[in-house]
Protein backbone atom coordinates (compact mmCIF):
# COMPACT_ATOMS: atom_id res chain seq x y z
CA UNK A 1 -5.63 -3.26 20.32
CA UNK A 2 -8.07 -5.74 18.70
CA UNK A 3 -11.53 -5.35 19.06
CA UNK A 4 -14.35 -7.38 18.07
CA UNK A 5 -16.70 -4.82 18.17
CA UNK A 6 -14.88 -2.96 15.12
CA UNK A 7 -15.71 -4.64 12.30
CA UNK A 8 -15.29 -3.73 8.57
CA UNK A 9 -16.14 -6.40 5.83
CA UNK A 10 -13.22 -8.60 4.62
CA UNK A 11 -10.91 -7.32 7.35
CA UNK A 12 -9.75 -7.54 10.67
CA UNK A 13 -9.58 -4.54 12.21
CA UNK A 14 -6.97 -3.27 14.62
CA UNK A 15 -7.46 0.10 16.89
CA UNK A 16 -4.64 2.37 17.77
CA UNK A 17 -4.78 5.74 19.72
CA UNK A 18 -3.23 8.04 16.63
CA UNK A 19 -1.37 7.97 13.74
CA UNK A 20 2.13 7.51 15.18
CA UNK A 21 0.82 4.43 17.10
CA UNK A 22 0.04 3.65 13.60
CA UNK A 23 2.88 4.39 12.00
CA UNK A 24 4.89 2.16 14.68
CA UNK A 25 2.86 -0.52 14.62
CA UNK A 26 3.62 -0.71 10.73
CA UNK A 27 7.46 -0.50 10.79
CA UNK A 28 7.08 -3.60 13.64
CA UNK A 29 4.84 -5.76 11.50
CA UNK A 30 7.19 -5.13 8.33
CA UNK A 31 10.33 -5.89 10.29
CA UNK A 32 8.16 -9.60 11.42
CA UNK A 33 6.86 -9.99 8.17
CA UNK A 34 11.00 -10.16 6.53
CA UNK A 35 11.90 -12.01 9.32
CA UNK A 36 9.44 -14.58 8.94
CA UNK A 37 9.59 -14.59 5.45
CA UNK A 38 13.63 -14.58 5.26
CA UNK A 39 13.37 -17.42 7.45
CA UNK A 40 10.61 -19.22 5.28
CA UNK A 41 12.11 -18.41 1.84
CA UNK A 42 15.39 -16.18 1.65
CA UNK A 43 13.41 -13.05 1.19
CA UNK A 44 10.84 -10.68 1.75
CA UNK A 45 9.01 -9.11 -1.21
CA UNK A 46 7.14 -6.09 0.01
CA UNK A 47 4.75 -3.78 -1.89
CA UNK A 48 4.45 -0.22 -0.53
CA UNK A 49 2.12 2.63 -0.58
CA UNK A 50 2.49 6.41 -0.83
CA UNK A 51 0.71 8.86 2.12
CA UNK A 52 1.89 10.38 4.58
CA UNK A 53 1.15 7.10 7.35
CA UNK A 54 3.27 5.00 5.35
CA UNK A 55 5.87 7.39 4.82
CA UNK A 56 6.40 7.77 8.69
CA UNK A 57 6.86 4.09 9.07
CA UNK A 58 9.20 4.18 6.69
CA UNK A 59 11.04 6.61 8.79
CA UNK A 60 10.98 3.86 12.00
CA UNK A 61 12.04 1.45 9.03
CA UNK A 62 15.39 3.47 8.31
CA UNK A 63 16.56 3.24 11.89
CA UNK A 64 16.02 -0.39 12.15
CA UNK A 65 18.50 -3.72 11.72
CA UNK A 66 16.86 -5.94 9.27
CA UNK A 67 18.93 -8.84 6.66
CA UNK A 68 18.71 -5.46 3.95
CA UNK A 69 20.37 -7.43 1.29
CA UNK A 70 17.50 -9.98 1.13
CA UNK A 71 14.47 -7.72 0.66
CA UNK A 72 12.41 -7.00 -2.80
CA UNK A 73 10.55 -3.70 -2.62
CA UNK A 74 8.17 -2.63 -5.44
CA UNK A 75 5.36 -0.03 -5.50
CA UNK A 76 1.45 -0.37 -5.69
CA UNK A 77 0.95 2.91 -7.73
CA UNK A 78 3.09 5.85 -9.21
CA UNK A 79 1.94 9.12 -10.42
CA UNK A 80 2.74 10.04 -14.35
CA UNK A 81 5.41 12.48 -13.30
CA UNK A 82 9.07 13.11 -13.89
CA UNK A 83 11.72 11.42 -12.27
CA UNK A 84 12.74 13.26 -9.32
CA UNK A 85 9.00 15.20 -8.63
CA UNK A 86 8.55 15.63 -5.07
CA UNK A 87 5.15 14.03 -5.67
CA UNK A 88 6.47 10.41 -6.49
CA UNK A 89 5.71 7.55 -4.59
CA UNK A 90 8.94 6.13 -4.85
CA UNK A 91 10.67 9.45 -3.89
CA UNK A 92 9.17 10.18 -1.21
CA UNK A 93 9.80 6.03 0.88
CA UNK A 94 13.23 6.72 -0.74
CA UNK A 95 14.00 10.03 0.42
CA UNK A 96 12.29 8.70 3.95
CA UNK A 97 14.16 5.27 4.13
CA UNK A 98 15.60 3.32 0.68
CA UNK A 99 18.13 6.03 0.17
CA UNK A 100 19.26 5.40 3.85
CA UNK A 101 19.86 1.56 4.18
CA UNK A 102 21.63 -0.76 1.98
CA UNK A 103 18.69 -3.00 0.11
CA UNK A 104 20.35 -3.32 -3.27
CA UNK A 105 18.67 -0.64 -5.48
CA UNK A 106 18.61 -3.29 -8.51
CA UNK A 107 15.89 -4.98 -5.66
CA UNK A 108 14.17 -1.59 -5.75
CA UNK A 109 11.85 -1.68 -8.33
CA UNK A 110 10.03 1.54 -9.04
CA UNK A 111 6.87 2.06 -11.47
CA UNK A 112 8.51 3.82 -14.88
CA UNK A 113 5.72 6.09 -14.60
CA UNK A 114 7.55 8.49 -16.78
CA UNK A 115 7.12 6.70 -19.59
CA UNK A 116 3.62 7.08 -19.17
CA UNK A 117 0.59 5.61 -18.00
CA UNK A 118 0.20 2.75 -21.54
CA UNK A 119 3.73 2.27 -21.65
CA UNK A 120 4.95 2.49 -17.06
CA UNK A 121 1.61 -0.47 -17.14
CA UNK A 122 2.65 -2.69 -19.77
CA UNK A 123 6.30 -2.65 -18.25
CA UNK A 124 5.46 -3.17 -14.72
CA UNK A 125 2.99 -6.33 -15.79
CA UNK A 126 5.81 -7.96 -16.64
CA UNK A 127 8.12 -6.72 -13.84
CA UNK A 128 5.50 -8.33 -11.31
CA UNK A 129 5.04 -11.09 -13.01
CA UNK A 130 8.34 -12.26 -11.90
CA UNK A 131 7.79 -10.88 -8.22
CA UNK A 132 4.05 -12.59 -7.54
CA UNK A 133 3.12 -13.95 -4.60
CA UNK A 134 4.29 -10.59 -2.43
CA UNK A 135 4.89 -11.69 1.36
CA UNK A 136 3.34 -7.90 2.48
CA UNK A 137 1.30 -5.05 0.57
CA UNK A 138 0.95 -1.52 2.23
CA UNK A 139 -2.34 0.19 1.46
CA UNK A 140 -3.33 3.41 2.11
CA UNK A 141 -7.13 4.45 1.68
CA UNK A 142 -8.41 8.12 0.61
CA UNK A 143 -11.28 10.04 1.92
CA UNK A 144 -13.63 8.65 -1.17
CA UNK A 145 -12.55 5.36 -0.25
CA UNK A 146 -10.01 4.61 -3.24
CA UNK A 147 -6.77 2.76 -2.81
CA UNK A 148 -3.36 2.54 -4.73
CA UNK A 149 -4.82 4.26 -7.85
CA UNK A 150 -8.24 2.52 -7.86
CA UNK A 151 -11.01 4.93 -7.83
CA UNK A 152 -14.64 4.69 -6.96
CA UNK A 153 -16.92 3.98 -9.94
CA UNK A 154 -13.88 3.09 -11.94
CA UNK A 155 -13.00 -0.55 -13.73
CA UNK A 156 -10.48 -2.16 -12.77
CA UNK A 157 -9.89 -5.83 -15.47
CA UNK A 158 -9.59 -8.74 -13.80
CA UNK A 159 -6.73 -9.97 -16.37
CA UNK A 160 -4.24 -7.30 -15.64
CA UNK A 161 -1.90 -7.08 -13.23
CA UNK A 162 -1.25 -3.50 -13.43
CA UNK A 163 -3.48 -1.07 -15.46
CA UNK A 164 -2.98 2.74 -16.87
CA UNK A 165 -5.30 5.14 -14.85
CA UNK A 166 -6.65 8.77 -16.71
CA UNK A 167 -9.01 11.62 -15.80
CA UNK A 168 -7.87 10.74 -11.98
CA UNK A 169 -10.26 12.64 -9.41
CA UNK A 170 -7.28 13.86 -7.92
CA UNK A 171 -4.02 15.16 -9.82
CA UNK A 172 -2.16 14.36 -11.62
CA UNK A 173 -4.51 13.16 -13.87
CA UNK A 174 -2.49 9.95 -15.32
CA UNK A 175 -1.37 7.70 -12.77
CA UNK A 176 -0.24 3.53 -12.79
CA UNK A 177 -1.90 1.26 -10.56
CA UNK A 178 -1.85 -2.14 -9.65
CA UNK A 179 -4.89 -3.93 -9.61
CA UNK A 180 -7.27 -5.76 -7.12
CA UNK A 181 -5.98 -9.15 -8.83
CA UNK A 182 -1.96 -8.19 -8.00
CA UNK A 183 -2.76 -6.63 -4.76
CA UNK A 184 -4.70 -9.18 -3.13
CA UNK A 185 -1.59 -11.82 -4.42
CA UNK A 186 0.15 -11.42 -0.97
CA UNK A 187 0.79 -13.39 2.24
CA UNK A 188 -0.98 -10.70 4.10
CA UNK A 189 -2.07 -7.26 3.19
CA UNK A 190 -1.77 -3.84 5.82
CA UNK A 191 -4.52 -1.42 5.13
CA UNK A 192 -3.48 1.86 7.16
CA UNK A 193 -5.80 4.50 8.06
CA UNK A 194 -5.44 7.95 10.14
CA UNK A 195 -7.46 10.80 10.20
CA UNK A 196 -10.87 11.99 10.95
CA UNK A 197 -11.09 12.68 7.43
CA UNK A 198 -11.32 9.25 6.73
CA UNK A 199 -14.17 8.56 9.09
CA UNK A 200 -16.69 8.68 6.26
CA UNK A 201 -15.30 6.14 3.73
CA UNK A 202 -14.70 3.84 7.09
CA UNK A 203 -18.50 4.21 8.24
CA UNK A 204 -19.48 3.69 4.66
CA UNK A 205 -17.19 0.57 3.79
CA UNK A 206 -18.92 -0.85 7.41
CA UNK A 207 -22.08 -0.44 6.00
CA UNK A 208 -21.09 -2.67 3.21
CA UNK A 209 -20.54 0.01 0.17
CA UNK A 210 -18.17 -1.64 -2.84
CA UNK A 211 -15.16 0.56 -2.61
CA UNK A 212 -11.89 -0.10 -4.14
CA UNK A 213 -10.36 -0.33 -0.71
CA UNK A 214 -13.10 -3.07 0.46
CA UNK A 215 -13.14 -4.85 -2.71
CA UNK A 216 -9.17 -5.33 -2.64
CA UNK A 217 -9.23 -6.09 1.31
CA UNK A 218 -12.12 -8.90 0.73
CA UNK A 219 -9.75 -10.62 -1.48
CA UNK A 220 -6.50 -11.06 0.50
CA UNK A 221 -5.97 -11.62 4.15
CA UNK A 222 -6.31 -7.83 5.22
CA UNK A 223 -5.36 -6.14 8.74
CA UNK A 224 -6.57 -2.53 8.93
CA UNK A 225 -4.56 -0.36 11.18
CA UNK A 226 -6.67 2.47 12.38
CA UNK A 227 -6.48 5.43 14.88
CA UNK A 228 -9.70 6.48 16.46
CA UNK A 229 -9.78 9.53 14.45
CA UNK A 230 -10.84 7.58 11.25
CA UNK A 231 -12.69 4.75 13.51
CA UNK A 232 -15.21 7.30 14.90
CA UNK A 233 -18.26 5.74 13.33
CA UNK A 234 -16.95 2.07 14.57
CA UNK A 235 -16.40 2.76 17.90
C-alpha cells in the first residue's frame, strides 16, 4: 500500500507487509512494465539487480507467460569473478529464472566481469550504449546505503556509463558498476528493500543523507518497495 506518510527524498514509497509481498509485487510490476513497453515499442529492456529480494522475484518471473522473445535483459553490476562463481549476479537471476524461459540468450547481456574490472567497464560502456533508455532498472540497497556497486564516500564520473570499482567494502574487492548517469536512464526505476537490517540506511536517507541509493533514486522516476522490517523508522 501507498502511504503518504512514508516519505524518502526523490522517491515514492510503497509499503508491503514482508519480503515475499515484496518479491511479488516485483515480478507483477516487471510483467506490466514488458507489456506496456512491448505494446509501446516491440520490447522491454530491463536492468536487474543481484540480492536475495530480486532473486525471489525472479523465481515468480520463471513461472509466468510473458512475449519472452521480445525482452533485453542486462545487469547493473557484476562481481570480478569467474564465470560460473556461485557469487555472480548473472548466475544467480539465471540459475533462478533466464535459464528457465526462452528470452534469447544473445538478448542476455551479462557484465564480462572476468575480464576484469578496466577491461568488463570499458566493454559494457559500449554494450549500453546501444541499449539506453532502459524501460525498468531493479535496485537493491545495502545496509550502508550503497546500490549496484556504488559505495558511500566513493566517486562515481558523471561521463561514464559504467565504471571499474576496487578496494570494495565488501568482497570481492573488484567489482563493475553502472553508474548514477546509466541507472537513472530508465522509464521507471524499482528500488527494493527488506529487512530490518536495512532500517538504518532508510531512516538515514529520510533524513536527507547523500547516499548512492538516494542520489541514483533523485535522478530517475523511483518506486521503493519496502516491507515494514526496513520501514521501521518511517512508519
Amino acid at each position: 500500500m501507498a502511504s503518504d506518510d512514508l516519505v524518502l527524498p526523490g522517491a515514492e514509497v510503497i509499503l508491503f507487509d514482508d519480503k515475499g509481498a515484496v518479491a511479488q509485487a516485483t515480478a507483477e510490476r516487471i510483467l506490466g512494465s514488458a507489456c506496456a513497453a512491448i505494446k509501446r515499442q516491440g520490447r522491454f529492456r530491463l536492468c536487474l539487480a543481484g540480492g536475495t529480494t530480486p532473486t525471489a522475484a525472479y523465481e515468480l518471473l520463471a513461472r509466468a507467460d510473458a512475449d519472452w522473445a521480445l525482452w533485453w535483459v542486462y545487469h547493473g553490476d557484476e562481481r570480478c569473478l569467474p564465470i560460473g562463481d556461485p557469487e555472480r549476479n548473472s548466475l544467480a537471476a539465471d540459475q533462478a529464472w533466464l535459464d528457465q524461459v526462452p528470452v534469447p540468450r544473445e538478448q542476455v547481456f551479462a557484465i564480462p566481469a572476468e575480464q576484469g574490472a578496466e577491461a568488463a567497464a570499458a566493454a559494457y560502456e559500449q554494450t549500453l550504449k546501444a541499449a539506453l533508455p532502459f524501460d525498468l532498472v531493479l535496485l537493491g540497497m545495502g545496509e550502508d546505503g550503497h546500490t549496484a556497486s556504488l559505495f558511500p564516500g566513493r566517486a562515481v564520473p558523471d561521463d561514464r556509463l559504467v565504471m571499474p570499482v576496487h578496494d570494495s567494502p565488501k568482497p570481492p574487492p573488484d567489482r563493475v558498476s553502472l553508474t548514477t548517469r546509466a541507472l537513472s536512464q530508465s522509464e521507471q526505476l524499482l528500488i527494493l528493500v527488506t529487512g530490518d537490517g536495512k532500517a538504518d540506511a532508510i531512516r538515514r536517507w529520510s533524513l536527507g543523507e547523500p547516499l548512492p541509493i538516494a542520489q541514483v533514486a533523485a535522478a530517475a522516476q523511483t518506486q521503493v518497495l519496502i516491507d515494514r522490517a526496513a520501514a521501521a523508522a518511517l512508519i
